[in-house]
C-alpha atoms as a PDB file:
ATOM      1  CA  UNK A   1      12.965 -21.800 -41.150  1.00  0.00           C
ATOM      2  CA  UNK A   2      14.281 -23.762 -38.430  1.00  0.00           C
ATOM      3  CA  UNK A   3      15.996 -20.307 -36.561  1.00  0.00           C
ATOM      4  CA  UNK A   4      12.552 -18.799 -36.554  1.00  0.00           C
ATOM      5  CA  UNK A   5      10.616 -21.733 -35.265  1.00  0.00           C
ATOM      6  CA  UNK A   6      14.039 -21.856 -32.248  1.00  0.00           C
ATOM      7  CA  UNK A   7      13.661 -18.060 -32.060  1.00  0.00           C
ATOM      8  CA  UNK A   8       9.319 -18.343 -31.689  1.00  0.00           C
ATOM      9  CA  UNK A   9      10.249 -21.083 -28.832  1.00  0.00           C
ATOM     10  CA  UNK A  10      12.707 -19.217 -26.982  1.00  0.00           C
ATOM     11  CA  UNK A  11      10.853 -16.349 -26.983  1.00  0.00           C
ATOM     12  CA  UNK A  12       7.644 -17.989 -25.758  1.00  0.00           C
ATOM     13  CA  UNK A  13       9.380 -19.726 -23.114  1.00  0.00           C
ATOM     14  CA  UNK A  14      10.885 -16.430 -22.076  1.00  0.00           C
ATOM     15  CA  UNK A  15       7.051 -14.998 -21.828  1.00  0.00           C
ATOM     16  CA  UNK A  16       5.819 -18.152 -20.021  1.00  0.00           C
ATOM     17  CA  UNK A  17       8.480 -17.505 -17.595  1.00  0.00           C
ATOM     18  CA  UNK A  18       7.964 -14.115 -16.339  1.00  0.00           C
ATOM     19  CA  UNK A  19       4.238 -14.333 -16.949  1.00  0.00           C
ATOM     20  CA  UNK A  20       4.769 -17.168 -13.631  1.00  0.00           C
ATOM     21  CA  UNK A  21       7.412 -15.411 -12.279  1.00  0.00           C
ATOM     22  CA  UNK A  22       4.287 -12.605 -12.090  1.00  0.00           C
ATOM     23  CA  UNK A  23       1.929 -14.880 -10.962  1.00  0.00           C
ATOM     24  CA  UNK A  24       4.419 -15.927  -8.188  1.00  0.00           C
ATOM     25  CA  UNK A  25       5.187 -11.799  -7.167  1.00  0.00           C
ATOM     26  CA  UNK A  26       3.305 -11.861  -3.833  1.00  0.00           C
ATOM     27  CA  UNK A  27       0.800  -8.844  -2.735  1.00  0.00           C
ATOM     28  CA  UNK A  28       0.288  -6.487  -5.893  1.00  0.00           C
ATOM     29  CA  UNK A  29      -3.192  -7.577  -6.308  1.00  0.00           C
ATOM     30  CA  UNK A  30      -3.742  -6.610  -2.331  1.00  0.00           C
ATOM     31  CA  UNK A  31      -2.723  -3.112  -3.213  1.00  0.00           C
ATOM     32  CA  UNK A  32      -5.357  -0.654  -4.312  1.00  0.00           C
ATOM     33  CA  UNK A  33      -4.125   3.146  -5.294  1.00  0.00           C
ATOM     34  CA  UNK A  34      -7.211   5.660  -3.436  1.00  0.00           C
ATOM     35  CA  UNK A  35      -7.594   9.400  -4.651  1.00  0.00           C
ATOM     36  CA  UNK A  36      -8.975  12.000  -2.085  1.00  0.00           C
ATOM     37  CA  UNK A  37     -12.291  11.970  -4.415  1.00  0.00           C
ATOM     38  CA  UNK A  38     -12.881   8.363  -3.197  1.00  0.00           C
ATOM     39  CA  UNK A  39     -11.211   7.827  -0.158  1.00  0.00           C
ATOM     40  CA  UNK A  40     -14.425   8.490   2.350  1.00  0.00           C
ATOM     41  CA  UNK A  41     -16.029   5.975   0.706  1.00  0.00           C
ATOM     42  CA  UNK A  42     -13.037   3.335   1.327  1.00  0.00           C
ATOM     43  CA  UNK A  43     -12.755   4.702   4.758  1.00  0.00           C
ATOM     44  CA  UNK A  44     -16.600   3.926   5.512  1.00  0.00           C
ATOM     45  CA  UNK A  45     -15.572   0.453   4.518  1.00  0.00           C
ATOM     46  CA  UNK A  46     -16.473  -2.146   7.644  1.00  0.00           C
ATOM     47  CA  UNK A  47     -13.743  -2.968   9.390  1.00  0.00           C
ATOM     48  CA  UNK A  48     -11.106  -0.414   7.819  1.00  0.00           C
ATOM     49  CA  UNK A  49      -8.309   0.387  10.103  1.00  0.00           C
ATOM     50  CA  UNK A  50      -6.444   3.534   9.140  1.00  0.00           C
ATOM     51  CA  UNK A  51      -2.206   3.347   9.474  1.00  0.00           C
ATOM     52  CA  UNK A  52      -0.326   6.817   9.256  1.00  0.00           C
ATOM     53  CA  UNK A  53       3.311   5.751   8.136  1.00  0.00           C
ATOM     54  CA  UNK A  54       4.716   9.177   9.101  1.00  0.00           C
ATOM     55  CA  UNK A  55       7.186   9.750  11.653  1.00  0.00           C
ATOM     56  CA  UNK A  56       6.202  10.112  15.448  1.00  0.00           C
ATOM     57  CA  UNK A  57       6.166  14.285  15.171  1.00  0.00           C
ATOM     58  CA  UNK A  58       4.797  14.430  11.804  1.00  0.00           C
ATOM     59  CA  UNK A  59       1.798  12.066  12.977  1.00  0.00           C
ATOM     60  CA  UNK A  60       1.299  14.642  16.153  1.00  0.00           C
ATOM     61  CA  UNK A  61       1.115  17.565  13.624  1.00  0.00           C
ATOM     62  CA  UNK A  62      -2.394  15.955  12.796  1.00  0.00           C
ATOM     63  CA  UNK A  63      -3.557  13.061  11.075  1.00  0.00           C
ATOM     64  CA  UNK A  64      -6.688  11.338   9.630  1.00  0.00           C
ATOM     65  CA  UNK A  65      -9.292  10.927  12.751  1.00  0.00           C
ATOM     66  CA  UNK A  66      -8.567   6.638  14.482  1.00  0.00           C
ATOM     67  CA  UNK A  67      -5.265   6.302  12.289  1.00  0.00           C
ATOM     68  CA  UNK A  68      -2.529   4.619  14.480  1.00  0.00           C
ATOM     69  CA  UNK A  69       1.351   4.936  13.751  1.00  0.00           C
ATOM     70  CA  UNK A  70       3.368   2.533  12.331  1.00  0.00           C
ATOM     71  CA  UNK A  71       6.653   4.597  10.974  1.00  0.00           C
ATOM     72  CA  UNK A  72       7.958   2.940   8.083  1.00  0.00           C
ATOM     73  CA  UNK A  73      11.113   4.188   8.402  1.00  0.00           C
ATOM     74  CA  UNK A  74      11.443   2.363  11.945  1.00  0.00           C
ATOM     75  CA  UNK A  75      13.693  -0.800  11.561  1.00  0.00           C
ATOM     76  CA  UNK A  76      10.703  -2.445  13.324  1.00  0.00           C
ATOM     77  CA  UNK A  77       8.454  -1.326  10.854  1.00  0.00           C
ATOM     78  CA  UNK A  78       7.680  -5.115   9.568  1.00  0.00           C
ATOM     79  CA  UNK A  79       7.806  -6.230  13.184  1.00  0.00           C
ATOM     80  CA  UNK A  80       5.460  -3.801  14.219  1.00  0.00           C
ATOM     81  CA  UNK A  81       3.099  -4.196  10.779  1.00  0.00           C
ATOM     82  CA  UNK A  82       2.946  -8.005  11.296  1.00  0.00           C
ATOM     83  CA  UNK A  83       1.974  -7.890  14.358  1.00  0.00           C
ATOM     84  CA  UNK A  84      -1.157  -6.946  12.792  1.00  0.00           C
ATOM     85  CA  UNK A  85      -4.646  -9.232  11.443  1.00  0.00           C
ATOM     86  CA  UNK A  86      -3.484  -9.551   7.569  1.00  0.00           C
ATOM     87  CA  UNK A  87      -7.303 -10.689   6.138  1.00  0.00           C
ATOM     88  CA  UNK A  88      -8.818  -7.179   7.371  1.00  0.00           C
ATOM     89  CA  UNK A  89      -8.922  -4.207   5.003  1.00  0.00           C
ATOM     90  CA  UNK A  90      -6.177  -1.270   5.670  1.00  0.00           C
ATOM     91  CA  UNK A  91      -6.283   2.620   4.647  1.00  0.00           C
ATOM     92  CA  UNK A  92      -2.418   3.721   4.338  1.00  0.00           C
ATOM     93  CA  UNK A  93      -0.883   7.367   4.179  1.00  0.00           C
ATOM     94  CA  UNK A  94       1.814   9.126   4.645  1.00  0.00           C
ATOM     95  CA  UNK A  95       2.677  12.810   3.589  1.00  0.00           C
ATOM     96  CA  UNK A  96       2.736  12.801  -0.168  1.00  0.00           C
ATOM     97  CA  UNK A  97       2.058   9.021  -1.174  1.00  0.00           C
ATOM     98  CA  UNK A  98       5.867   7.641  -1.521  1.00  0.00           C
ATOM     99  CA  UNK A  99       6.379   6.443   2.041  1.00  0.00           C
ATOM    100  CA  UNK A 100       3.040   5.140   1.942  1.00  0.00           C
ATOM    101  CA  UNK A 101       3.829   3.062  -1.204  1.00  0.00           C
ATOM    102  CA  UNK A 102       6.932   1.529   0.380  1.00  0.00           C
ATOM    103  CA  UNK A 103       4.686   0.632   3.406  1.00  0.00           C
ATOM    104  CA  UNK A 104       2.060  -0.706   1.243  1.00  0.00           C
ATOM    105  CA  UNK A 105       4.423  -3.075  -0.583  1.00  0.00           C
ATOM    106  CA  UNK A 106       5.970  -4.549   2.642  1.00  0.00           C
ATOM    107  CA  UNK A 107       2.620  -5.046   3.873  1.00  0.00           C
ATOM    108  CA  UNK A 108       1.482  -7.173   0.683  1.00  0.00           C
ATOM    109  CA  UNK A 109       4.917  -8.651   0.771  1.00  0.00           C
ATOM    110  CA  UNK A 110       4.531  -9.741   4.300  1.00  0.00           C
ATOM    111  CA  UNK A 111       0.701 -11.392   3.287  1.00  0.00           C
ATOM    112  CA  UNK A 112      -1.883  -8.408   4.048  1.00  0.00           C
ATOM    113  CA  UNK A 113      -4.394  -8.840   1.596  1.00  0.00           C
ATOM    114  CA  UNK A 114      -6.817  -5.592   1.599  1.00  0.00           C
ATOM    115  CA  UNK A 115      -4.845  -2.541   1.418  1.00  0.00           C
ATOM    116  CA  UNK A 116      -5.490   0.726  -0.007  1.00  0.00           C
ATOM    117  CA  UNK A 117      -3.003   3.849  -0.696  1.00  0.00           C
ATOM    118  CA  UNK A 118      -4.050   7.321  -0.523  1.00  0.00           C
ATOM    119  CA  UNK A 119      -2.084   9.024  -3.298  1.00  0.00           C
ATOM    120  CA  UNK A 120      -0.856  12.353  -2.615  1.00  0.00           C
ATOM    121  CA  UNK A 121      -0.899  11.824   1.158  1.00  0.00           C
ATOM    122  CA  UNK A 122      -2.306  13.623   4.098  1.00  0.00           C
ATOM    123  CA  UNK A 123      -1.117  16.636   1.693  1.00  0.00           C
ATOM    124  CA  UNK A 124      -3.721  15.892  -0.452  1.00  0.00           C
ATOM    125  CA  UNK A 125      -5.783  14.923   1.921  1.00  0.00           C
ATOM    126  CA  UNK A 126      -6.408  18.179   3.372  1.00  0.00           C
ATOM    127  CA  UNK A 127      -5.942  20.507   0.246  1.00  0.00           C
ATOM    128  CA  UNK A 128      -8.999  18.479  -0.712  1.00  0.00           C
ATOM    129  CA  UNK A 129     -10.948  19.502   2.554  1.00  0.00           C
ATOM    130  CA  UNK A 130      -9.990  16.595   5.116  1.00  0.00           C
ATOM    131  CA  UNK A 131      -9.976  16.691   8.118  1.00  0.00           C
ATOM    132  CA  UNK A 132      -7.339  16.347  10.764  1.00  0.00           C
ATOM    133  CA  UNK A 133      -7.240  15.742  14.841  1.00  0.00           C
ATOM    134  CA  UNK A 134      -4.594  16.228  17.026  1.00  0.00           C
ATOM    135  CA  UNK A 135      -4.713  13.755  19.852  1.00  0.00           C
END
């Protein structure tokens, strides 16, 4: 009777522990996952800034109408990301939703606390009718 009760401790203490460890994990609660379906209606948020996460060329191939470029996969990339306001609201793509994910988890890692990931990327994006400018 006595192993159990050791064994019912132990294990609670284990769940106690990574439940705070989880409370602790900075940003995933700042992250919210968009589909194409709803992403105009994030986008007509107030105050939503747009980041493209793409390379330099890709981003001049087109991209999602007042999105600015912040390359992820620039060594600067947190540099250049921090630089930014972290309390406003941020729309973040790449091309197919991976790069984008990475970005988005630095971002919440580094303190942003509004940020929202188009899944599927500008891929998506346009297969589902967006539109794209080229300047």
């Amino acid at each position: 009777m006595q192993t159990r009760s050791r064994i019912a401790s132990v294990a609670l203490a284990v769940v106690l522990a990574v439940g705070g460890l989880a409370a602790c994990s900075s940003g995933s609660n700042a992250i919210t996952e968009v589909t194409t379906a709803t992403a105009s209606e994030v986008l007509a948020k107030p105050g939503m800034s747009v980041i493209d996460v793409r390379t330099p060329g890709e981003f001049a191939q087109g991209h999602i109408q007042g999105a600015v470029n912040v390359d992820v996969e620039d060594a600067a990339f947190a540099t250049n990301i921090g630089k930014l306001p972290k309390d406003k609201p941020y729309f973040v793509y790449c091309r197919s939703g991976n790069r984008s994910g990475v970005a988005t988890s630095k971002m919440a890692d580094l303190g942003f606390t509004e940020i929202y990931d188009l899944q599927g990327g500008i891929t998506q994006w346009q297969s589902a009718g967006g539109a794209v400018v080229f300047n």
